[in-house]
PDB file of N, CA and C in Angstrom:
ATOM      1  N   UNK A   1     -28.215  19.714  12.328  1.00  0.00           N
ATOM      2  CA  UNK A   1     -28.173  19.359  10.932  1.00  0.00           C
ATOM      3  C   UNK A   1     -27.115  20.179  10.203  1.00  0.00           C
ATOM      4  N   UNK A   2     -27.456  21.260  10.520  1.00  0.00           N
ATOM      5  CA  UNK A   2     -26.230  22.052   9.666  1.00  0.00           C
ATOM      6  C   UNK A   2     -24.911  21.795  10.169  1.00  0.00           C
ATOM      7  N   UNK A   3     -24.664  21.486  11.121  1.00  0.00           N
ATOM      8  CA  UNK A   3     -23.215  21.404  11.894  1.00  0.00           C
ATOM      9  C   UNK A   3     -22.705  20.136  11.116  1.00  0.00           C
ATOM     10  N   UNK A   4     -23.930  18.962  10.772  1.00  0.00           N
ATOM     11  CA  UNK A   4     -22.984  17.815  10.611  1.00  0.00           C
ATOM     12  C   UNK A   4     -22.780  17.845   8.894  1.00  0.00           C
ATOM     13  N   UNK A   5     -23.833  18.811   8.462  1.00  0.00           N
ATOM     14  CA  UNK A   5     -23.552  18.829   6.535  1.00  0.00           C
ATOM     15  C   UNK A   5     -22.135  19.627   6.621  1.00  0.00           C
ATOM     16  N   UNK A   6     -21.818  20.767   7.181  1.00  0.00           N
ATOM     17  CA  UNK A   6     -20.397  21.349   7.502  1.00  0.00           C
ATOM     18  C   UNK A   6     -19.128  20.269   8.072  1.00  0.00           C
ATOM     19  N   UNK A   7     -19.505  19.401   8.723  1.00  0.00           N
ATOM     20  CA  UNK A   7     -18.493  18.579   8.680  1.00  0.00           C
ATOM     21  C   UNK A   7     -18.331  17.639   7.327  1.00  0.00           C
ATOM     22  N   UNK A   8     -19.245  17.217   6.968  1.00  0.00           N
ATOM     23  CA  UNK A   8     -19.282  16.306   5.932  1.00  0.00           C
ATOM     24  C   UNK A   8     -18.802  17.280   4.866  1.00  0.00           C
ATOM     25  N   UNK A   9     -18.966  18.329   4.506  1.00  0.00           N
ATOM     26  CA  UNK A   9     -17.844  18.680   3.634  1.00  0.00           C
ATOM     27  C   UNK A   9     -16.755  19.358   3.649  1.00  0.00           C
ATOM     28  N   UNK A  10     -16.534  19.223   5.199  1.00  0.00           N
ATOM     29  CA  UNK A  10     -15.033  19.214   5.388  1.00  0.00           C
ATOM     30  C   UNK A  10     -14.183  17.765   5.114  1.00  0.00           C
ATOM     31  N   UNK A  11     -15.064  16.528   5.707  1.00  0.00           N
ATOM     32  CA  UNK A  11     -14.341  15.507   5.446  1.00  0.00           C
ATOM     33  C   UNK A  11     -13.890  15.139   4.117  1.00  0.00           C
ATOM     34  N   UNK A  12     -14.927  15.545   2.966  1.00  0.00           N
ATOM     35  CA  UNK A  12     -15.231  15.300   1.664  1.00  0.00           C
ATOM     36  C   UNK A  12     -13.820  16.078   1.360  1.00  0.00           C
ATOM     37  N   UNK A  13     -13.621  17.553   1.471  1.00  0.00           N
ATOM     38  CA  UNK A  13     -12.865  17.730   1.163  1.00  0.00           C
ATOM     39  C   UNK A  13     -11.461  17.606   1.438  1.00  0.00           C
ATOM     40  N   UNK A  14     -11.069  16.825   2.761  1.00  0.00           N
ATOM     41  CA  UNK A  14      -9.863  16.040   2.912  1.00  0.00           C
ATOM     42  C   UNK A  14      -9.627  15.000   2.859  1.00  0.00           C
ATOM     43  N   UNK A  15     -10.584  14.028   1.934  1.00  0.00           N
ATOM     44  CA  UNK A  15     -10.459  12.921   1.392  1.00  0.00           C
ATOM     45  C   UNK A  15      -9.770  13.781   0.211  1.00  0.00           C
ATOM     46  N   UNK A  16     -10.516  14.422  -0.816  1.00  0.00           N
ATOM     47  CA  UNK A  16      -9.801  14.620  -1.691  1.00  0.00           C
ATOM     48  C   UNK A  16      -8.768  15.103  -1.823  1.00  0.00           C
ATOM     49  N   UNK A  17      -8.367  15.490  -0.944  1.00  0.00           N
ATOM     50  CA  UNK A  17      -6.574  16.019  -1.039  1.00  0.00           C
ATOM     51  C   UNK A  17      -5.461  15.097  -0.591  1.00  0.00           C
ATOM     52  N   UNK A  18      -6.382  14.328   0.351  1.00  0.00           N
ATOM     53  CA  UNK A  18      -5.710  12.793   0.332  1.00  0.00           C
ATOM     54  C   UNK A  18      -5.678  12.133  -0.184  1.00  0.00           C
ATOM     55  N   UNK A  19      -6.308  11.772  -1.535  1.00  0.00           N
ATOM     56  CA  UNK A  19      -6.263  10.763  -2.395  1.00  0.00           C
ATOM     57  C   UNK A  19      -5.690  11.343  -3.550  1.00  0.00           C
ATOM     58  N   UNK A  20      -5.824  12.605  -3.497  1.00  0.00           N
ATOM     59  CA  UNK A  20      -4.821  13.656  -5.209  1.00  0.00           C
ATOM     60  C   UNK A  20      -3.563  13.640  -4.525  1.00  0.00           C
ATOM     61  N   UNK A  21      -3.010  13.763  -2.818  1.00  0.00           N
ATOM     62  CA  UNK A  21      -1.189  13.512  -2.764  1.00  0.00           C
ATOM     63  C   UNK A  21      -0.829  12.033  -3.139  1.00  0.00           C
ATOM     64  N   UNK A  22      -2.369  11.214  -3.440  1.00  0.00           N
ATOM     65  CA  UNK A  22      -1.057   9.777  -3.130  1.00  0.00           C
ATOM     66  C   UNK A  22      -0.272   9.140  -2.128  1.00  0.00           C
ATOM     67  N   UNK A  23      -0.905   9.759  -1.208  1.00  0.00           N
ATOM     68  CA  UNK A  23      -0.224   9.252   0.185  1.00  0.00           C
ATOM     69  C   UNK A  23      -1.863   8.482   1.242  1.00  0.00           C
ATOM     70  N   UNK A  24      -1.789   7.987   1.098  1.00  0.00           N
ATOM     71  CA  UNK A  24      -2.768   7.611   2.716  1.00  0.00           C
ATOM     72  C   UNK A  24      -2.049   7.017   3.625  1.00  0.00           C
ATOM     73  N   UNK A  25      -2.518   7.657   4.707  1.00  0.00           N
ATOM     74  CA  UNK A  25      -2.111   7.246   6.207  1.00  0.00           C
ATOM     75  C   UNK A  25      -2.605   6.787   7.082  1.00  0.00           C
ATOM     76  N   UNK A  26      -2.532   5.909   8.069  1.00  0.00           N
ATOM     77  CA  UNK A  26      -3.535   5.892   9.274  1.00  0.00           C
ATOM     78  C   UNK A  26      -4.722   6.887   9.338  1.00  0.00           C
ATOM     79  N   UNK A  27      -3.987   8.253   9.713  1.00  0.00           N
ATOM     80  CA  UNK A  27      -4.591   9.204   9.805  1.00  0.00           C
ATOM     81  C   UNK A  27      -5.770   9.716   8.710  1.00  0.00           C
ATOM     82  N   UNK A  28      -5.007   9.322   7.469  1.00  0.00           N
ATOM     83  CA  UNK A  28      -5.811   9.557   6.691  1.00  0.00           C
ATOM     84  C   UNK A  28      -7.185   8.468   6.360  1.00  0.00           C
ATOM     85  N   UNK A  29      -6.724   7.333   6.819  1.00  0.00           N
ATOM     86  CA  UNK A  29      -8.166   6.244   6.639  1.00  0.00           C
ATOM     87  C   UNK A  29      -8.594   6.430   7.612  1.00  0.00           C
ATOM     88  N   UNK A  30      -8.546   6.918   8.622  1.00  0.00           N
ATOM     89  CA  UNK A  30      -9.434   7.352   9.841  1.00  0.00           C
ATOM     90  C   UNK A  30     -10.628   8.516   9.292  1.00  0.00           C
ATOM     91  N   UNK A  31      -9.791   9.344   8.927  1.00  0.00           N
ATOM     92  CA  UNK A  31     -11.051  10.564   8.210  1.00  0.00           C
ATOM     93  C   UNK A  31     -12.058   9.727   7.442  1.00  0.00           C
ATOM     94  N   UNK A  32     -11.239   9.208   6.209  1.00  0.00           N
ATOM     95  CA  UNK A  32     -12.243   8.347   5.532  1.00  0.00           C
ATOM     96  C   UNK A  32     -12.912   7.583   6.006  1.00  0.00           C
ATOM     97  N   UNK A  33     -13.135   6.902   7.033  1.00  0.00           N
ATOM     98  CA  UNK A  33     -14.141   6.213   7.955  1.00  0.00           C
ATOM     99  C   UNK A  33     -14.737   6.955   8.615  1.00  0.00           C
ATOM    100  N   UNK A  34     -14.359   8.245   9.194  1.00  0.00           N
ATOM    101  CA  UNK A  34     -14.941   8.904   9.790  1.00  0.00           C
ATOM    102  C   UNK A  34     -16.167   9.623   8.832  1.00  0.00           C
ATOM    103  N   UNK A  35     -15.957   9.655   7.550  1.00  0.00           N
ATOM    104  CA  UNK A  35     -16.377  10.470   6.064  1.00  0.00           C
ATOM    105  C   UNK A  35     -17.653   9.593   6.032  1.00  0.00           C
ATOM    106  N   UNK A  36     -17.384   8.290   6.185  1.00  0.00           N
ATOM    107  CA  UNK A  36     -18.485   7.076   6.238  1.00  0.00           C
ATOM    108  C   UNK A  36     -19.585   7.098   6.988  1.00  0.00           C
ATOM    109  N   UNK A  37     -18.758   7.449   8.469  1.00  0.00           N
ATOM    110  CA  UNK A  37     -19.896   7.378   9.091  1.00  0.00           C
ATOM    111  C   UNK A  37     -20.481   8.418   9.065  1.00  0.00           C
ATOM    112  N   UNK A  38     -20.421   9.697   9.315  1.00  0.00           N
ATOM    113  CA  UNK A  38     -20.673  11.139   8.820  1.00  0.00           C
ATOM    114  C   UNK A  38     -21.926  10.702   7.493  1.00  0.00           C
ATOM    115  N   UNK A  39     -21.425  10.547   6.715  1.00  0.00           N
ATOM    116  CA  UNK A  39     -22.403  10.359   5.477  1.00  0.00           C
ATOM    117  C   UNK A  39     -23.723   9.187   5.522  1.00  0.00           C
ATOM    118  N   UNK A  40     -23.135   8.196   6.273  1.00  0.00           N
ATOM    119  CA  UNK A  40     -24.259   7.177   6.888  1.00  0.00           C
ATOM    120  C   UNK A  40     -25.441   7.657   7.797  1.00  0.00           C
ATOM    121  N   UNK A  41     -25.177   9.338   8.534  1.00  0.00           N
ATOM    122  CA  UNK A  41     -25.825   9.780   9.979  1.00  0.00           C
ATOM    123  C   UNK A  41     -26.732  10.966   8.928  1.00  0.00           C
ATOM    124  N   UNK A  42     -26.252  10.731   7.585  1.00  0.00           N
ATOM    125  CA  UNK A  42     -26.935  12.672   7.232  1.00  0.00           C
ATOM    126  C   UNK A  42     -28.284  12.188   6.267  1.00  0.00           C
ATOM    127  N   UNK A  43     -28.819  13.372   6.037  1.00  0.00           N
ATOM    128  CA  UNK A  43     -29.960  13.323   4.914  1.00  0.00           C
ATOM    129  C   UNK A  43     -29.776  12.720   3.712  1.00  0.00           C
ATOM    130  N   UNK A  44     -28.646  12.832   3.118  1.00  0.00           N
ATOM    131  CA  UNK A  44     -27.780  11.918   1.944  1.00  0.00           C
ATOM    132  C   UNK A  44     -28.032  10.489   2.243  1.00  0.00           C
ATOM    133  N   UNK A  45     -28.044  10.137   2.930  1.00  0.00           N
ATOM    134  CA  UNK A  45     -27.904   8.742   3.047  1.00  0.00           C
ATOM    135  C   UNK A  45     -28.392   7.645   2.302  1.00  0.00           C
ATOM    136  N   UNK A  46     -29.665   8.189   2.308  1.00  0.00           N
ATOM    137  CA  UNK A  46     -30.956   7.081   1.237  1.00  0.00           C
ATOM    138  C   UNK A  46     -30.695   7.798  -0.242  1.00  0.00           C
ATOM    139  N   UNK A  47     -30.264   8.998  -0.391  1.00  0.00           N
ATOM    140  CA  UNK A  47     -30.270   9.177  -1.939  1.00  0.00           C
ATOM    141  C   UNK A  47     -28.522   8.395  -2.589  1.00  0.00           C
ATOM    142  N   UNK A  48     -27.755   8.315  -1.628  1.00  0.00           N
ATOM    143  CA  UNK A  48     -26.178   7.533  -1.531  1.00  0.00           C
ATOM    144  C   UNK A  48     -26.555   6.469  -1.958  1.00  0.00           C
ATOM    145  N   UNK A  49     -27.720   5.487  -1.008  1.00  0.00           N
ATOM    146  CA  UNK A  49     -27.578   4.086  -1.271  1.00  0.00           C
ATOM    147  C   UNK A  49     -28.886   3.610  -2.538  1.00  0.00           C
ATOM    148  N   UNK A  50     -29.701   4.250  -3.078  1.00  0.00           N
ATOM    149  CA  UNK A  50     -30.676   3.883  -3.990  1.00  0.00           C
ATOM    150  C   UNK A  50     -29.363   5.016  -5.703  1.00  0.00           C
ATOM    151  N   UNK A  51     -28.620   5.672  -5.292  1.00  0.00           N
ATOM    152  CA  UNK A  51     -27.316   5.775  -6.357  1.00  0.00           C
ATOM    153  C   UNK A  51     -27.180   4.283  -6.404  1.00  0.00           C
ATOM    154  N   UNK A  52     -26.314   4.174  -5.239  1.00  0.00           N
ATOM    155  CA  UNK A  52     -24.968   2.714  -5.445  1.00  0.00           C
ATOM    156  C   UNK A  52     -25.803   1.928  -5.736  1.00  0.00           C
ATOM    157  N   UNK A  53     -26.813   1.549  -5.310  1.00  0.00           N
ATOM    158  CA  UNK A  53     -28.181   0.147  -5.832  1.00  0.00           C
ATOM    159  C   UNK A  53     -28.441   0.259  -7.690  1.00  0.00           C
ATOM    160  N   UNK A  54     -28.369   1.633  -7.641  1.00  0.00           N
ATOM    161  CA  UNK A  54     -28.363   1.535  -9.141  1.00  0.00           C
ATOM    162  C   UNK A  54     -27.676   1.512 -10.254  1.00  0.00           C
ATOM    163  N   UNK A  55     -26.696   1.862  -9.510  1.00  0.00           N
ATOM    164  CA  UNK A  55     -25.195   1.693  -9.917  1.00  0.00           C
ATOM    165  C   UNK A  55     -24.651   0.153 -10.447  1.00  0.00           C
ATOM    166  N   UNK A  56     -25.393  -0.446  -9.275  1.00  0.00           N
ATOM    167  CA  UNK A  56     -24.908  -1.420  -9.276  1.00  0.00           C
ATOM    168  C   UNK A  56     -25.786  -3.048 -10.165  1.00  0.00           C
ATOM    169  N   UNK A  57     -27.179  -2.252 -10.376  1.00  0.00           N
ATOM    170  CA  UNK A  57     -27.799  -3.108 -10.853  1.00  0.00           C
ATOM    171  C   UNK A  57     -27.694  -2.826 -12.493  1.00  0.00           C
ATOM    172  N   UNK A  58     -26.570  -1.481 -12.815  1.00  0.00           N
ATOM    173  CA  UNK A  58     -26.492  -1.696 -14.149  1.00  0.00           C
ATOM    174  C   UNK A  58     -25.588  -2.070 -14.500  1.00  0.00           C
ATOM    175  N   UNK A  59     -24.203  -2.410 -13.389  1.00  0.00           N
ATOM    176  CA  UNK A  59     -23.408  -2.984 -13.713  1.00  0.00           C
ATOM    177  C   UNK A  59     -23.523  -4.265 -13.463  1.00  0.00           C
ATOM    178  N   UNK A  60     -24.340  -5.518 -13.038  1.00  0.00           N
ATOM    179  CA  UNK A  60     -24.650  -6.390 -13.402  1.00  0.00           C
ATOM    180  C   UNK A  60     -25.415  -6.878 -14.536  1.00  0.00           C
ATOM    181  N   UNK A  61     -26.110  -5.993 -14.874  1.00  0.00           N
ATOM    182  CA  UNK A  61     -26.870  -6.549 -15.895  1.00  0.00           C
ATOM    183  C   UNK A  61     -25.777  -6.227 -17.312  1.00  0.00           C
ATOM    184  N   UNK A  62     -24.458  -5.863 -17.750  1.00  0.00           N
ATOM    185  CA  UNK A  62     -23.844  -6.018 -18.592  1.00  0.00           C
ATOM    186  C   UNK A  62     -23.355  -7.511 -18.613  1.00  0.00           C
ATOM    187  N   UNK A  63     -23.666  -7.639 -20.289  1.00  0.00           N
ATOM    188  CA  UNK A  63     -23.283  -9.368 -20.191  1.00  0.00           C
ATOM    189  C   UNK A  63     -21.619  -8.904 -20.921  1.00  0.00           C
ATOM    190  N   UNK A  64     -20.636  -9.960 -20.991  1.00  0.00           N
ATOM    191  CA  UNK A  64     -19.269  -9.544 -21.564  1.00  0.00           C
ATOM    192  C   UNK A  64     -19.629 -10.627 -22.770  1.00  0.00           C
TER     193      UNK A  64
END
């Protein structure tokens, strides 16, 4: 457990330095998938997807 929360914020934090140069690369969407799955395998996972669920059910319910 601890080994993979230490990776996950290593990945976390080379997403963000990849997305503040403005450059993505192969290399670099590889991490970010790799960031995915990493975050899909950890304890985060269910508090990630009942966020985005709610996220998302308040951005539907705005009428324009």
């Amino acid at each position: 457990m601890a080994v993979s929360i230490s990776v996950v914020l290593l990945l976390v934090i080379l997403v963000v330095i990849f997305l503040r140069s403005g450059k993505l690369k192969i290399s670099h969407a590889v991490v970010c998938g790799l960031l995915g799955f990493y975050l899909a395998g950890s304890s985060l996972a269910p508090d990630i997807h009942h966020g985005l669920a709610s996220a998302a059910e308040v951005v539907s319910s705005v009428r324009p």
